[in-house]
PDB file of N, CA and C in Angstrom:
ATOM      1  N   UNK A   1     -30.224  21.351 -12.617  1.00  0.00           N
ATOM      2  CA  UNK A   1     -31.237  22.153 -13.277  1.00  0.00           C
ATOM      3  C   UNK A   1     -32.486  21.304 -13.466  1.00  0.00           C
ATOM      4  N   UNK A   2     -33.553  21.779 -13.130  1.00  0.00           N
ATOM      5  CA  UNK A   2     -34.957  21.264 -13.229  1.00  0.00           C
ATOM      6  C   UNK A   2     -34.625  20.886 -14.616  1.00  0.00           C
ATOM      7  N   UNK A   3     -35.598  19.840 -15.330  1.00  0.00           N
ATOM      8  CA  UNK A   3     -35.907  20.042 -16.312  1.00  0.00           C
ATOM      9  C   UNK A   3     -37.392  20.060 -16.862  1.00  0.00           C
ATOM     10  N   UNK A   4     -37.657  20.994 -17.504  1.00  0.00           N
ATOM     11  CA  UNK A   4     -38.657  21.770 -18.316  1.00  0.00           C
ATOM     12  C   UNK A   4     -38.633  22.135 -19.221  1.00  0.00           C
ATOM     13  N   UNK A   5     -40.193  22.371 -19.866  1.00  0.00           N
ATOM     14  CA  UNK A   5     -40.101  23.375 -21.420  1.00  0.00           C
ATOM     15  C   UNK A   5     -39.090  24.458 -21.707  1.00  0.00           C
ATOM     16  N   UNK A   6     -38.928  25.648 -20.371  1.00  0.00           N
ATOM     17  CA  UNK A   6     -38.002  26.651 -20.223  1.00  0.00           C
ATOM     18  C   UNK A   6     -37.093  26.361 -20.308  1.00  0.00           C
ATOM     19  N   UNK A   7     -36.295  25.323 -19.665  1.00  0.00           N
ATOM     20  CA  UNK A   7     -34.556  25.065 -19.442  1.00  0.00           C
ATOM     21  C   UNK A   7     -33.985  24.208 -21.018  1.00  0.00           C
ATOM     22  N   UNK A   8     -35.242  23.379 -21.326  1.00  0.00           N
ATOM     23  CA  UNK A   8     -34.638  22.772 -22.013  1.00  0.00           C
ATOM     24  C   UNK A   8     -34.670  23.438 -23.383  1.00  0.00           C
ATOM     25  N   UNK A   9     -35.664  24.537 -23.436  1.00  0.00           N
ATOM     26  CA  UNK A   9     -35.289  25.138 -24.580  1.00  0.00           C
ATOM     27  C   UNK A   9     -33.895  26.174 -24.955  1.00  0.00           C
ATOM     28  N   UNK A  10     -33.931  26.635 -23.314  1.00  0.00           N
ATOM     29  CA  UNK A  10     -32.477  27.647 -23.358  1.00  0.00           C
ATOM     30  C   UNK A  10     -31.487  26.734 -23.461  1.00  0.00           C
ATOM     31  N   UNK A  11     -31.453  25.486 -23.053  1.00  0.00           N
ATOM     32  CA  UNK A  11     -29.832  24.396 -23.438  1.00  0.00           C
ATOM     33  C   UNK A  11     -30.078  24.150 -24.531  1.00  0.00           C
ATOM     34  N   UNK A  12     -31.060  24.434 -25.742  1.00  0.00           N
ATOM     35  CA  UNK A  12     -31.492  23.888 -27.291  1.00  0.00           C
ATOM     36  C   UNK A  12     -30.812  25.110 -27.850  1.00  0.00           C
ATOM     37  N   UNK A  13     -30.625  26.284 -27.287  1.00  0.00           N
ATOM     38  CA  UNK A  13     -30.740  27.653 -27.429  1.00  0.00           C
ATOM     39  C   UNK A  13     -29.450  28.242 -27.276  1.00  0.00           C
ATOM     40  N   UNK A  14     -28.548  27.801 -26.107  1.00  0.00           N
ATOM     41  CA  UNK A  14     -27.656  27.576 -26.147  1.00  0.00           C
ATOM     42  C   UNK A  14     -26.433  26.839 -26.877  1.00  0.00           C
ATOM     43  N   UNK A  15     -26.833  25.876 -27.380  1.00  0.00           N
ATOM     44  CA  UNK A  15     -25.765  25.071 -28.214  1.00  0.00           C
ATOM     45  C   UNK A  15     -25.869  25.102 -29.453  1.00  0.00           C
ATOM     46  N   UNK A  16     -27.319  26.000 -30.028  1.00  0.00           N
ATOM     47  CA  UNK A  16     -27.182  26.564 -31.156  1.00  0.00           C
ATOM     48  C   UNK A  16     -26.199  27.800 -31.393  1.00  0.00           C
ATOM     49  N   UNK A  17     -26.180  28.524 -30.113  1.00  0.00           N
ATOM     50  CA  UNK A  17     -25.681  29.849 -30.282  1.00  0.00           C
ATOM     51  C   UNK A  17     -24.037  29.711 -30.395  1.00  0.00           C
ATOM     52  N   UNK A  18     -23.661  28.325 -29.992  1.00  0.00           N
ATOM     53  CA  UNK A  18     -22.039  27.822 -30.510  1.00  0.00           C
ATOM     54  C   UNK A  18     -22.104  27.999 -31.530  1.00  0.00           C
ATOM     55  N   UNK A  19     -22.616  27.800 -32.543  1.00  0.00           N
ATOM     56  CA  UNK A  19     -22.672  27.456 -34.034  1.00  0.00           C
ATOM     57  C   UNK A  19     -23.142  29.132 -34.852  1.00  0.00           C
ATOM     58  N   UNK A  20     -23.840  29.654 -34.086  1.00  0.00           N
ATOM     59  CA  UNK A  20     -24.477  30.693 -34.657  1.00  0.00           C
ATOM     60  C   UNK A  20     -24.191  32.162 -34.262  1.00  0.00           C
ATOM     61  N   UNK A  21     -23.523  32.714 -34.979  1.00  0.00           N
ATOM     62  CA  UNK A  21     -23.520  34.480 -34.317  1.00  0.00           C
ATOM     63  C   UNK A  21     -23.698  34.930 -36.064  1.00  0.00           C
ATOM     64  N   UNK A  22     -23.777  36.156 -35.542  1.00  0.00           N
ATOM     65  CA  UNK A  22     -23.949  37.609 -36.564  1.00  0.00           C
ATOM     66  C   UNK A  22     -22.801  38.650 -36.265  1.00  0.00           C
ATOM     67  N   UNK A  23     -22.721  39.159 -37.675  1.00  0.00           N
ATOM     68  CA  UNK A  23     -21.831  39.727 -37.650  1.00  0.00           C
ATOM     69  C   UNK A  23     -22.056  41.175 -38.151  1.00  0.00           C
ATOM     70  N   UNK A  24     -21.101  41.874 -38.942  1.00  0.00           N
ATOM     71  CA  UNK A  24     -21.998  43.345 -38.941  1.00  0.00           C
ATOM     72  C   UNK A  24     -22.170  43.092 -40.279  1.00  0.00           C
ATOM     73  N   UNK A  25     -21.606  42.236 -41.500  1.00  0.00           N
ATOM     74  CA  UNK A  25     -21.980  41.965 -42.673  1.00  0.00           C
ATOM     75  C   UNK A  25     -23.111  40.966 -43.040  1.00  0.00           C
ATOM     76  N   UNK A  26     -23.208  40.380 -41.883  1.00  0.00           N
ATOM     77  CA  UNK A  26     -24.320  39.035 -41.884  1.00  0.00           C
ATOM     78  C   UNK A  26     -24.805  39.135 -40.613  1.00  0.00           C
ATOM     79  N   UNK A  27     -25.328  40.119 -40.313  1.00  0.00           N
ATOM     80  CA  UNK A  27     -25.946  39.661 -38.891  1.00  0.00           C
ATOM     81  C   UNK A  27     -27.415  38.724 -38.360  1.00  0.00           C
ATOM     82  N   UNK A  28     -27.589  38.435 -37.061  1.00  0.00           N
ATOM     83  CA  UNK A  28     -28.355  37.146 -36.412  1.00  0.00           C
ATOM     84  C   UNK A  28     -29.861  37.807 -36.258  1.00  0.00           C
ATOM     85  N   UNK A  29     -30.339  37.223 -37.200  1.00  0.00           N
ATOM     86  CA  UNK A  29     -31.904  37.239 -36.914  1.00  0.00           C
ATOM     87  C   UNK A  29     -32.563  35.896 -35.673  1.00  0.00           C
ATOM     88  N   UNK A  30     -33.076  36.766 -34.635  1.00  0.00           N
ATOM     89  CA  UNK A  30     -33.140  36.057 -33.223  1.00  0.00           C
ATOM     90  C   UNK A  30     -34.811  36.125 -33.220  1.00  0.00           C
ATOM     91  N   UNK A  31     -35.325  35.013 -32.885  1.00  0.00           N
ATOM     92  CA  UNK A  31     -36.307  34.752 -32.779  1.00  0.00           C
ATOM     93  C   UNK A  31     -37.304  34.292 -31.503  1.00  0.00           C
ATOM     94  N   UNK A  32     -38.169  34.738 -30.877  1.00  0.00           N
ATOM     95  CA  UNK A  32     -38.848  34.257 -29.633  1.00  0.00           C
ATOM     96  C   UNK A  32     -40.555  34.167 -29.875  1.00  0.00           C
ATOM     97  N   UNK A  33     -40.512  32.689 -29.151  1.00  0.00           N
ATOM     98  CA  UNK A  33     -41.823  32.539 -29.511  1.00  0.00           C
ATOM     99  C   UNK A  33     -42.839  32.528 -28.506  1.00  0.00           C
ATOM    100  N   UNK A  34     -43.697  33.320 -28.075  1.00  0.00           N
ATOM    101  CA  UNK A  34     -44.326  32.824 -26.711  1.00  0.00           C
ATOM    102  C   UNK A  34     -45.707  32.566 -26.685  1.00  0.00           C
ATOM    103  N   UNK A  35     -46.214  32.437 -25.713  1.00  0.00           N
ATOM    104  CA  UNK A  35     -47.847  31.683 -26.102  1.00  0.00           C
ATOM    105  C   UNK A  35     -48.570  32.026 -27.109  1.00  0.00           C
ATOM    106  N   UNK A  36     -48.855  33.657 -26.671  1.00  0.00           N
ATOM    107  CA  UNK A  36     -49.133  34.241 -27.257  1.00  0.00           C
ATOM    108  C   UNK A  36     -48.610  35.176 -28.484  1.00  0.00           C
ATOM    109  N   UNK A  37     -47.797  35.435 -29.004  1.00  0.00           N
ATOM    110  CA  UNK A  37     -47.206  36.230 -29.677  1.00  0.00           C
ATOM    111  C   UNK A  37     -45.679  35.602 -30.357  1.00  0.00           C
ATOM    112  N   UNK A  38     -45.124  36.744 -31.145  1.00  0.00           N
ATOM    113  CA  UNK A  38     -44.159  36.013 -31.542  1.00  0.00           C
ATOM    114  C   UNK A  38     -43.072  37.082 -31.473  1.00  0.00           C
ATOM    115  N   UNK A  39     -41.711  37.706 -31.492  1.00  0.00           N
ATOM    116  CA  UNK A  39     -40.885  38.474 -31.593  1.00  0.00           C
ATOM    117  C   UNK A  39     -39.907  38.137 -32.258  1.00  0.00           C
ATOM    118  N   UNK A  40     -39.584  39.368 -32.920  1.00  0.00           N
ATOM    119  CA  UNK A  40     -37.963  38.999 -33.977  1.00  0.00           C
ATOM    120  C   UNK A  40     -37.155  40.128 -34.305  1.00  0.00           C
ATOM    121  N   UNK A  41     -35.600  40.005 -34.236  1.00  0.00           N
ATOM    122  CA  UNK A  41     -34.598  40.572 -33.916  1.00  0.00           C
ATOM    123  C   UNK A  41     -33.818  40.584 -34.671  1.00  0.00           C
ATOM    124  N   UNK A  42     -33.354  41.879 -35.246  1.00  0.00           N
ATOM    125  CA  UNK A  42     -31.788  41.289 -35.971  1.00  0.00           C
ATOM    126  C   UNK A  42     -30.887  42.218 -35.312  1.00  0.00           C
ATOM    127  N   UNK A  43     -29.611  41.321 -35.136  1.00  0.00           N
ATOM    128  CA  UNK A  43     -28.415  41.858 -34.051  1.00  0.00           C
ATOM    129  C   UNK A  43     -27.422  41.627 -34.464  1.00  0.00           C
ATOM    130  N   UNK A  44     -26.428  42.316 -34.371  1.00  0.00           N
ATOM    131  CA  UNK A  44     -24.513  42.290 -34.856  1.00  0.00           C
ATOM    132  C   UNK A  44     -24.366  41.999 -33.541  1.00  0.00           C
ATOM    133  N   UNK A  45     -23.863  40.637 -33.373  1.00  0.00           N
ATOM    134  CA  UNK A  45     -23.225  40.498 -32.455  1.00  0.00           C
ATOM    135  C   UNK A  45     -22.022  40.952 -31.985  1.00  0.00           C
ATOM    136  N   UNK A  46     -21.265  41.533 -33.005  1.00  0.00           N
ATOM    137  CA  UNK A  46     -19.815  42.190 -32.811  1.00  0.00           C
ATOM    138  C   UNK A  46     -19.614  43.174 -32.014  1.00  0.00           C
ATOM    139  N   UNK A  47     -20.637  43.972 -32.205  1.00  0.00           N
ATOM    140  CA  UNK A  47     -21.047  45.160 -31.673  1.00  0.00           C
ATOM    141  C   UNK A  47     -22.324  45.050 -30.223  1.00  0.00           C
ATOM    142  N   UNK A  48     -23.092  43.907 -30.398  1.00  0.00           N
ATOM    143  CA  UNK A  48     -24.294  43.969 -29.468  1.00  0.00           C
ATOM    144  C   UNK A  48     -25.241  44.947 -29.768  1.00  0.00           C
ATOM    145  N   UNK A  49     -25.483  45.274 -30.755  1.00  0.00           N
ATOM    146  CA  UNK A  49     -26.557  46.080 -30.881  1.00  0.00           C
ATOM    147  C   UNK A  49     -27.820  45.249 -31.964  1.00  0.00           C
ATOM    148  N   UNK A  50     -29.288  45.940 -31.483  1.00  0.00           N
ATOM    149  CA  UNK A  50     -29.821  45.331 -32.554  1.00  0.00           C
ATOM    150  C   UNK A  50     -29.991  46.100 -33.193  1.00  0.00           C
ATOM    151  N   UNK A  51     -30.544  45.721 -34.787  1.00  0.00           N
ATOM    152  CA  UNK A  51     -30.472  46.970 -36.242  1.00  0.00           C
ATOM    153  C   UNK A  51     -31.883  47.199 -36.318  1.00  0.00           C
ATOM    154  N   UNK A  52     -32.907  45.862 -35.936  1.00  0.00           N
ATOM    155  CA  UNK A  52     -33.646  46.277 -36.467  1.00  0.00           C
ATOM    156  C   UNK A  52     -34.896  45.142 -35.792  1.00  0.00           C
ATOM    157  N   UNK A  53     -36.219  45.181 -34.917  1.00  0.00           N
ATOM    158  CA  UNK A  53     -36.704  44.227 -35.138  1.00  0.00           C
ATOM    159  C   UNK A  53     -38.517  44.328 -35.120  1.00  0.00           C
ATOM    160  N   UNK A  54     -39.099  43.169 -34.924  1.00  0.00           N
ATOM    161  CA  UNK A  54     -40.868  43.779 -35.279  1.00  0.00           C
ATOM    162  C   UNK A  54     -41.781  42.528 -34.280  1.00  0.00           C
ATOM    163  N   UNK A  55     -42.561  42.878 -33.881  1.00  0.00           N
ATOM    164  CA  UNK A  55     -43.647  41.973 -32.729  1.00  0.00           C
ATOM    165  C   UNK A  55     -44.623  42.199 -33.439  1.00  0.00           C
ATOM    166  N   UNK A  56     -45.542  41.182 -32.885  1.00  0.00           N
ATOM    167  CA  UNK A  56     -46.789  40.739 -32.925  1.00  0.00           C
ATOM    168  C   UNK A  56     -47.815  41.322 -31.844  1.00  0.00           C
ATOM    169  N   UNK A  57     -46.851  42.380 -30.998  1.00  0.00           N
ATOM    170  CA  UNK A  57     -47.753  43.012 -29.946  1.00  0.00           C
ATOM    171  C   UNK A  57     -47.486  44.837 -30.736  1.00  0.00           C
ATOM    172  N   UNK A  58     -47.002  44.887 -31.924  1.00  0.00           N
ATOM    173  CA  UNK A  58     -46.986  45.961 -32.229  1.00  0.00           C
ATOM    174  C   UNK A  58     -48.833  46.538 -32.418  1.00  0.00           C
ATOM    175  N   UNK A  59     -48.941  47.927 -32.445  1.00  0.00           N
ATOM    176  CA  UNK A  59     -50.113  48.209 -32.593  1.00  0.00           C
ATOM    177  C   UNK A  59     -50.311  48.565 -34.770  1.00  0.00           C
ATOM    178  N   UNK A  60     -48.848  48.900 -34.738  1.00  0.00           N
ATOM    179  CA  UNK A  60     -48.735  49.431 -36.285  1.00  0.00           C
ATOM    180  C   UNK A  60     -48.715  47.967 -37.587  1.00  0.00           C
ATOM    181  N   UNK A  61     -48.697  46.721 -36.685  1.00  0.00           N
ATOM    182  CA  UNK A  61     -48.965  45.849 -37.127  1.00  0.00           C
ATOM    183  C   UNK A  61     -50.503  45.225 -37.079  1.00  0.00           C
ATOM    184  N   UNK A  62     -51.241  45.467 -36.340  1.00  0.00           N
ATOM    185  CA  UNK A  62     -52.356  44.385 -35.947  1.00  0.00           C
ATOM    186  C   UNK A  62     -52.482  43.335 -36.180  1.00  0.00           C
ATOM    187  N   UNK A  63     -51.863  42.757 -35.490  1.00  0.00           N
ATOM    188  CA  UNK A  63     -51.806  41.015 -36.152  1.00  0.00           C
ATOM    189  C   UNK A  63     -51.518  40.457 -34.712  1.00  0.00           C
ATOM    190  N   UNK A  64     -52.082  39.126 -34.799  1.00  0.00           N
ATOM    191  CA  UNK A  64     -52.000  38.014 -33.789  1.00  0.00           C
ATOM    192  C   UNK A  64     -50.618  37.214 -33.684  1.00  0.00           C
ATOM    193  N   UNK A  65     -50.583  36.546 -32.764  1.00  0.00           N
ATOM    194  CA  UNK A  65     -49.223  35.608 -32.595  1.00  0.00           C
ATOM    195  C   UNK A  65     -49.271  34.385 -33.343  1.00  0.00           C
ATOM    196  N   UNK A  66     -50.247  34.094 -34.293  1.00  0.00           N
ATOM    197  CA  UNK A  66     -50.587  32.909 -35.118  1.00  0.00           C
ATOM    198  C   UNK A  66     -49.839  33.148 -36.118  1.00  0.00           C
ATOM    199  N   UNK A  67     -49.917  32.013 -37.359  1.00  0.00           N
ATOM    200  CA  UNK A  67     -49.243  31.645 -38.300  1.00  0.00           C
ATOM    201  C   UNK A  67     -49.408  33.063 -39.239  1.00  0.00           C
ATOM    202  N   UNK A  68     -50.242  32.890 -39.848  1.00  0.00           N
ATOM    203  CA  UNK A  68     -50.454  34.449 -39.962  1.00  0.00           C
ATOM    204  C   UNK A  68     -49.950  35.990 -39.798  1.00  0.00           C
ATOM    205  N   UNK A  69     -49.768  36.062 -38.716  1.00  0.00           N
ATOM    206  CA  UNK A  69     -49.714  37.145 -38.084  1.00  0.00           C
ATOM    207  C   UNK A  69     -47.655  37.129 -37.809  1.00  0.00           C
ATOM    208  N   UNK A  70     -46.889  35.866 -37.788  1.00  0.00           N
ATOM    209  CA  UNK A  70     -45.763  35.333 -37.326  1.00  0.00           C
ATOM    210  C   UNK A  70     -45.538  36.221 -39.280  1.00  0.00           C
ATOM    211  N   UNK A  71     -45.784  35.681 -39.924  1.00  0.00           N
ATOM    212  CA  UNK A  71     -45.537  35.888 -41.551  1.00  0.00           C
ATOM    213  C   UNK A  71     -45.306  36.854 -41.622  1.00  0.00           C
ATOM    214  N   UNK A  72     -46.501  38.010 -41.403  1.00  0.00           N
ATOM    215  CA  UNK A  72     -46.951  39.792 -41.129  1.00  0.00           C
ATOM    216  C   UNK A  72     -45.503  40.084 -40.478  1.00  0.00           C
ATOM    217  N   UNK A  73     -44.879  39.820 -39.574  1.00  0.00           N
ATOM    218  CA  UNK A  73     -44.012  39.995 -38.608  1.00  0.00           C
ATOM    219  C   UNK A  73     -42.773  39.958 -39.727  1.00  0.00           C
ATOM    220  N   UNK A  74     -42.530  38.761 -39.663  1.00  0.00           N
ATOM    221  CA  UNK A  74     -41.593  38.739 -40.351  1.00  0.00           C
ATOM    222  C   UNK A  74     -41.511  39.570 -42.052  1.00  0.00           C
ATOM    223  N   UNK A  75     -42.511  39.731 -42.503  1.00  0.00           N
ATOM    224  CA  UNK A  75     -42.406  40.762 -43.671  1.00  0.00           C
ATOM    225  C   UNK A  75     -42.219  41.965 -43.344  1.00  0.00           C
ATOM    226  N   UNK A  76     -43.022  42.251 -42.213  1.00  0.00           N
ATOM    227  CA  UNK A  76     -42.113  44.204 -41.461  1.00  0.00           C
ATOM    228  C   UNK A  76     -40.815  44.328 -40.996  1.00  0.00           C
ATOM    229  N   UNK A  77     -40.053  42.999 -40.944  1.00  0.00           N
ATOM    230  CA  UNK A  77     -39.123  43.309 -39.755  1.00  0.00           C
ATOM    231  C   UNK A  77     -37.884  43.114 -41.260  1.00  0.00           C
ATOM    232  N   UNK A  78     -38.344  42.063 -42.297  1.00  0.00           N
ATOM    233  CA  UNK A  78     -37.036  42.258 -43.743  1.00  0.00           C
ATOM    234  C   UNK A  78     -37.688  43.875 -44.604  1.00  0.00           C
ATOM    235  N   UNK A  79     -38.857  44.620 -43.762  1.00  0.00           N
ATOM    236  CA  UNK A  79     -38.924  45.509 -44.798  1.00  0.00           C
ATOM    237  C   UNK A  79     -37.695  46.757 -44.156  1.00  0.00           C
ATOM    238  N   UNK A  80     -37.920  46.212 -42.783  1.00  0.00           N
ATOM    239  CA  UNK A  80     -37.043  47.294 -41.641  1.00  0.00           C
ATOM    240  C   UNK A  80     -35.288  47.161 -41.981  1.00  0.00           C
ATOM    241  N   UNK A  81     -35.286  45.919 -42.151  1.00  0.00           N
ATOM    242  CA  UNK A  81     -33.645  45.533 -42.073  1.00  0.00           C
ATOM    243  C   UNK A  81     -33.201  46.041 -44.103  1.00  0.00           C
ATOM    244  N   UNK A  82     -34.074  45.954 -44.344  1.00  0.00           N
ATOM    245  CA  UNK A  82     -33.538  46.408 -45.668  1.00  0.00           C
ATOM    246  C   UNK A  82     -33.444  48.094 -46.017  1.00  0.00           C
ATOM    247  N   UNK A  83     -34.594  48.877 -45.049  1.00  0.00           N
ATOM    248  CA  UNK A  83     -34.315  50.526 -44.768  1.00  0.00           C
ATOM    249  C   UNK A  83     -32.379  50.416 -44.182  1.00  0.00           C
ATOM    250  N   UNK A  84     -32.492  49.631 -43.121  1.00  0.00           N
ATOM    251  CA  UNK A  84     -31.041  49.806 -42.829  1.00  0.00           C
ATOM    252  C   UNK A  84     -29.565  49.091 -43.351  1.00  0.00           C
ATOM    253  N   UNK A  85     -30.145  48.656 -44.449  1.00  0.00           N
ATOM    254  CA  UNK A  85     -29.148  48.137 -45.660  1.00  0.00           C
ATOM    255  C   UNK A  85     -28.425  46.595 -45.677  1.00  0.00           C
ATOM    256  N   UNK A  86     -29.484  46.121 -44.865  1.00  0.00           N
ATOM    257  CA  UNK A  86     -28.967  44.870 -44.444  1.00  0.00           C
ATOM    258  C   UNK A  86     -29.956  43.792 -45.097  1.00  0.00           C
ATOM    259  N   UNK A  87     -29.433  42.728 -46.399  1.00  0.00           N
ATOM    260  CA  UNK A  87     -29.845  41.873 -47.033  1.00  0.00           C
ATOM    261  C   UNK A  87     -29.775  40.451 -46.560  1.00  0.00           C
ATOM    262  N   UNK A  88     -28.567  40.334 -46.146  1.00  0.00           N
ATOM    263  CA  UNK A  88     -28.252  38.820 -46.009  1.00  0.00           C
ATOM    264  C   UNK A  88     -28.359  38.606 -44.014  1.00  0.00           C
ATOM    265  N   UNK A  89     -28.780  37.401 -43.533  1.00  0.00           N
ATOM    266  CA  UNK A  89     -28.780  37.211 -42.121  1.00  0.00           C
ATOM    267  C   UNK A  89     -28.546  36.215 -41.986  1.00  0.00           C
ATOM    268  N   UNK A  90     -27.931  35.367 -41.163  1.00  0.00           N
ATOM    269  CA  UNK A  90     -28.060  34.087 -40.348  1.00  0.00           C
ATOM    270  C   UNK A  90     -29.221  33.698 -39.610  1.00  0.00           C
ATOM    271  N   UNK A  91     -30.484  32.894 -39.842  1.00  0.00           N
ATOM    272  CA  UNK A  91     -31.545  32.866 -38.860  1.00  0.00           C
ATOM    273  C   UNK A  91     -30.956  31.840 -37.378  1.00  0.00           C
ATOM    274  N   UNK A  92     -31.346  32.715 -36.607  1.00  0.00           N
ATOM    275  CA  UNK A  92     -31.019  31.808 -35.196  1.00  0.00           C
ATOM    276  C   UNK A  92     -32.450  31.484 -34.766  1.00  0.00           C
ATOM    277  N   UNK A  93     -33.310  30.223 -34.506  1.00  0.00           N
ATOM    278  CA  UNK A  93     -34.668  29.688 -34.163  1.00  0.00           C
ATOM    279  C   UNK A  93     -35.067  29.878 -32.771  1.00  0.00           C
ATOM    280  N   UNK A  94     -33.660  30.457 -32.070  1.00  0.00           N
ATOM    281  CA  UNK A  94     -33.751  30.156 -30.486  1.00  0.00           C
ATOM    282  C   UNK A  94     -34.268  28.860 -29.775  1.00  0.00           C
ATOM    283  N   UNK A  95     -33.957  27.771 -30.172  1.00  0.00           N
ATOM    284  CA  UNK A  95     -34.278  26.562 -29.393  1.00  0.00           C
ATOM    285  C   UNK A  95     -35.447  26.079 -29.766  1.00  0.00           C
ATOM    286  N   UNK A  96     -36.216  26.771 -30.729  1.00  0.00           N
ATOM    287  CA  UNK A  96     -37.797  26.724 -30.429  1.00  0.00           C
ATOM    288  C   UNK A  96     -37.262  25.791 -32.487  1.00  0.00           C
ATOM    289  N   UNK A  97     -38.413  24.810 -32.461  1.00  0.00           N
ATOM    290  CA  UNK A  97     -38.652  23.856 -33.769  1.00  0.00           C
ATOM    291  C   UNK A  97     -38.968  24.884 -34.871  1.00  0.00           C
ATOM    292  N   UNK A  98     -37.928  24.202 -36.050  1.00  0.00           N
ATOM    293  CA  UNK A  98     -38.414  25.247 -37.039  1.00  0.00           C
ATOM    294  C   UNK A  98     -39.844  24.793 -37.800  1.00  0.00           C
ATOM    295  N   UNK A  99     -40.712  25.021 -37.561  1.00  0.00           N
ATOM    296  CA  UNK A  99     -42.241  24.500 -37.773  1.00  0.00           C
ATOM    297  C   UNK A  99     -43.013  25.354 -37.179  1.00  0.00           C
ATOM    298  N   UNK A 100     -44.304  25.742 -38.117  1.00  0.00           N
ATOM    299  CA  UNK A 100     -45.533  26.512 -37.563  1.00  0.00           C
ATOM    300  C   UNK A 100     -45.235  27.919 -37.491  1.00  0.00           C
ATOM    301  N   UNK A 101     -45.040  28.702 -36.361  1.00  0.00           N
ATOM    302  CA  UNK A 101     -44.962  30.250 -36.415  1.00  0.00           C
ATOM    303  C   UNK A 101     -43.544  30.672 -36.720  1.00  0.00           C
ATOM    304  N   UNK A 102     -42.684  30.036 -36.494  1.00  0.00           N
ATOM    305  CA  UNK A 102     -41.130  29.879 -36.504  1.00  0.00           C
ATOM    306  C   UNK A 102     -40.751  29.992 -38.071  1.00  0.00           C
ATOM    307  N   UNK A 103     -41.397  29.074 -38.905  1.00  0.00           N
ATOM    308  CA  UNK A 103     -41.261  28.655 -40.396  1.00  0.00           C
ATOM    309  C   UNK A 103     -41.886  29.894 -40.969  1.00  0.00           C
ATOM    310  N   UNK A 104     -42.904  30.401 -40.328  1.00  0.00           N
ATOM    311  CA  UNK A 104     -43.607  31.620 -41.072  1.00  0.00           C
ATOM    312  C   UNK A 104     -42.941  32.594 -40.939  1.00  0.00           C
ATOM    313  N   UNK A 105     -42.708  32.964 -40.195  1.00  0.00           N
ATOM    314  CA  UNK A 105     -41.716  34.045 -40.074  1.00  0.00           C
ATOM    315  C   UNK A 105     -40.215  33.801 -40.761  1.00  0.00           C
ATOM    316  N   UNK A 106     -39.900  33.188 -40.922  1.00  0.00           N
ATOM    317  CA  UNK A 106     -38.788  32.903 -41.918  1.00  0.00           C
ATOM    318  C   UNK A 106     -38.754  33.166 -43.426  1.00  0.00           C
ATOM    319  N   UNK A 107     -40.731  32.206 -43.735  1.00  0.00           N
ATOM    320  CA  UNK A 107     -41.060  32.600 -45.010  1.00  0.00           C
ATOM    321  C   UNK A 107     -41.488  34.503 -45.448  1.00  0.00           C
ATOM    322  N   UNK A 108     -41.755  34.469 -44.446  1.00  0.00           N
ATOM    323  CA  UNK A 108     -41.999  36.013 -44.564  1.00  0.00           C
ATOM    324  C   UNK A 108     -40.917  37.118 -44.739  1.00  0.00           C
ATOM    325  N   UNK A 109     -40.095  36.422 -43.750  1.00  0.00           N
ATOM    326  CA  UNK A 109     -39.092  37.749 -44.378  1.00  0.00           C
ATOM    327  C   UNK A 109     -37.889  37.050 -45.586  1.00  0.00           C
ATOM    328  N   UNK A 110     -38.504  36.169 -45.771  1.00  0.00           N
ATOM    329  CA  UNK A 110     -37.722  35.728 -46.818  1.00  0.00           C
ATOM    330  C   UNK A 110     -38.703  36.438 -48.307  1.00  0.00           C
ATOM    331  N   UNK A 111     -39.946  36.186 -48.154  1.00  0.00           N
ATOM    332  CA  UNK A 111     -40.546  37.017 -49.229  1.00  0.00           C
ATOM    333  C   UNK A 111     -40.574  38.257 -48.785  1.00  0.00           C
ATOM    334  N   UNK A 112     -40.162  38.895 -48.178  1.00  0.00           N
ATOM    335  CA  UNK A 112     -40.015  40.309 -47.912  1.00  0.00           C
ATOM    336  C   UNK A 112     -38.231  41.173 -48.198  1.00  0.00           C
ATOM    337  N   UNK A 113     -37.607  39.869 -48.757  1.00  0.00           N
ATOM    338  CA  UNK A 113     -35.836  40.605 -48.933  1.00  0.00           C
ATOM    339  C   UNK A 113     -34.732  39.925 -48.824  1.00  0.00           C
ATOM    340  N   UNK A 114     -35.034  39.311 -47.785  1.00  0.00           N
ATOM    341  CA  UNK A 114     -33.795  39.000 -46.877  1.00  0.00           C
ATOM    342  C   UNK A 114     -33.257  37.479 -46.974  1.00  0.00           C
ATOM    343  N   UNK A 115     -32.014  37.287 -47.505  1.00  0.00           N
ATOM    344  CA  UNK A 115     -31.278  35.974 -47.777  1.00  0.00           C
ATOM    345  C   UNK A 115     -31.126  35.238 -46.547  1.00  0.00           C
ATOM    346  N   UNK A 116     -31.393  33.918 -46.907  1.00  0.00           N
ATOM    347  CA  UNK A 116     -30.842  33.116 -45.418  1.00  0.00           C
ATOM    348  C   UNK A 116     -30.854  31.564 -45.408  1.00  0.00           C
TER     349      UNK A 116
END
């Protein structure tokens, strides 16, 4: 395998996901970060479905992929998971450093509900 930003984040990404699943009482808040923007997920892995999640390319959001805008995200997406009765999550970082848009979004839906 080459190694790169890409690979080496999915083997960072990967050997977290040993350690990390969701369940339908605690399910996995999944996180992706990309140049531009930011995305976030919450999923029962038991089942494979997701419950609930919110972007930074939403239009009902207007917000950027910055620190900022990562926060915004994450406060719509614990306002979403709490419509569907879900308090507590496991955060999964996806490979990516918990620092900068990653951390905001954590803080956000942490001031928005959601245990973790």
């Amino acid at each position: 395998m080459p190694y790169n930003r890409h690979s080496s984040r999915t083997v960072r990404h990967d050997r977290l996901r040993k350690k990390v699943a969701g369940a339908a009482e605690r399910p996995r808040l999944a996180v992706y970060r990309s140049l531009k923007h930011i995305h976030a997920q919450i999923i029962d892995d038991s089942t494979g479905t997701t419950l609930a999640s919110a972007s930074s390319q939403e239009k009902s959001l207007s917000t950027k992929g910055n620190v900022d805008g990562a926060k915004a995200v994450g406060a719509a997406l614990a306002e979403r998971a709490k419509a569907k009765g879900v308090n507590s999550v496991v955060f999964d970082r996806g490979g990516f450093r918990y620092h900068g848009r990653v951390a905001a979004l954590a803080d956000g839906a942490r001031e928005g509900g959601l245990e973790f």
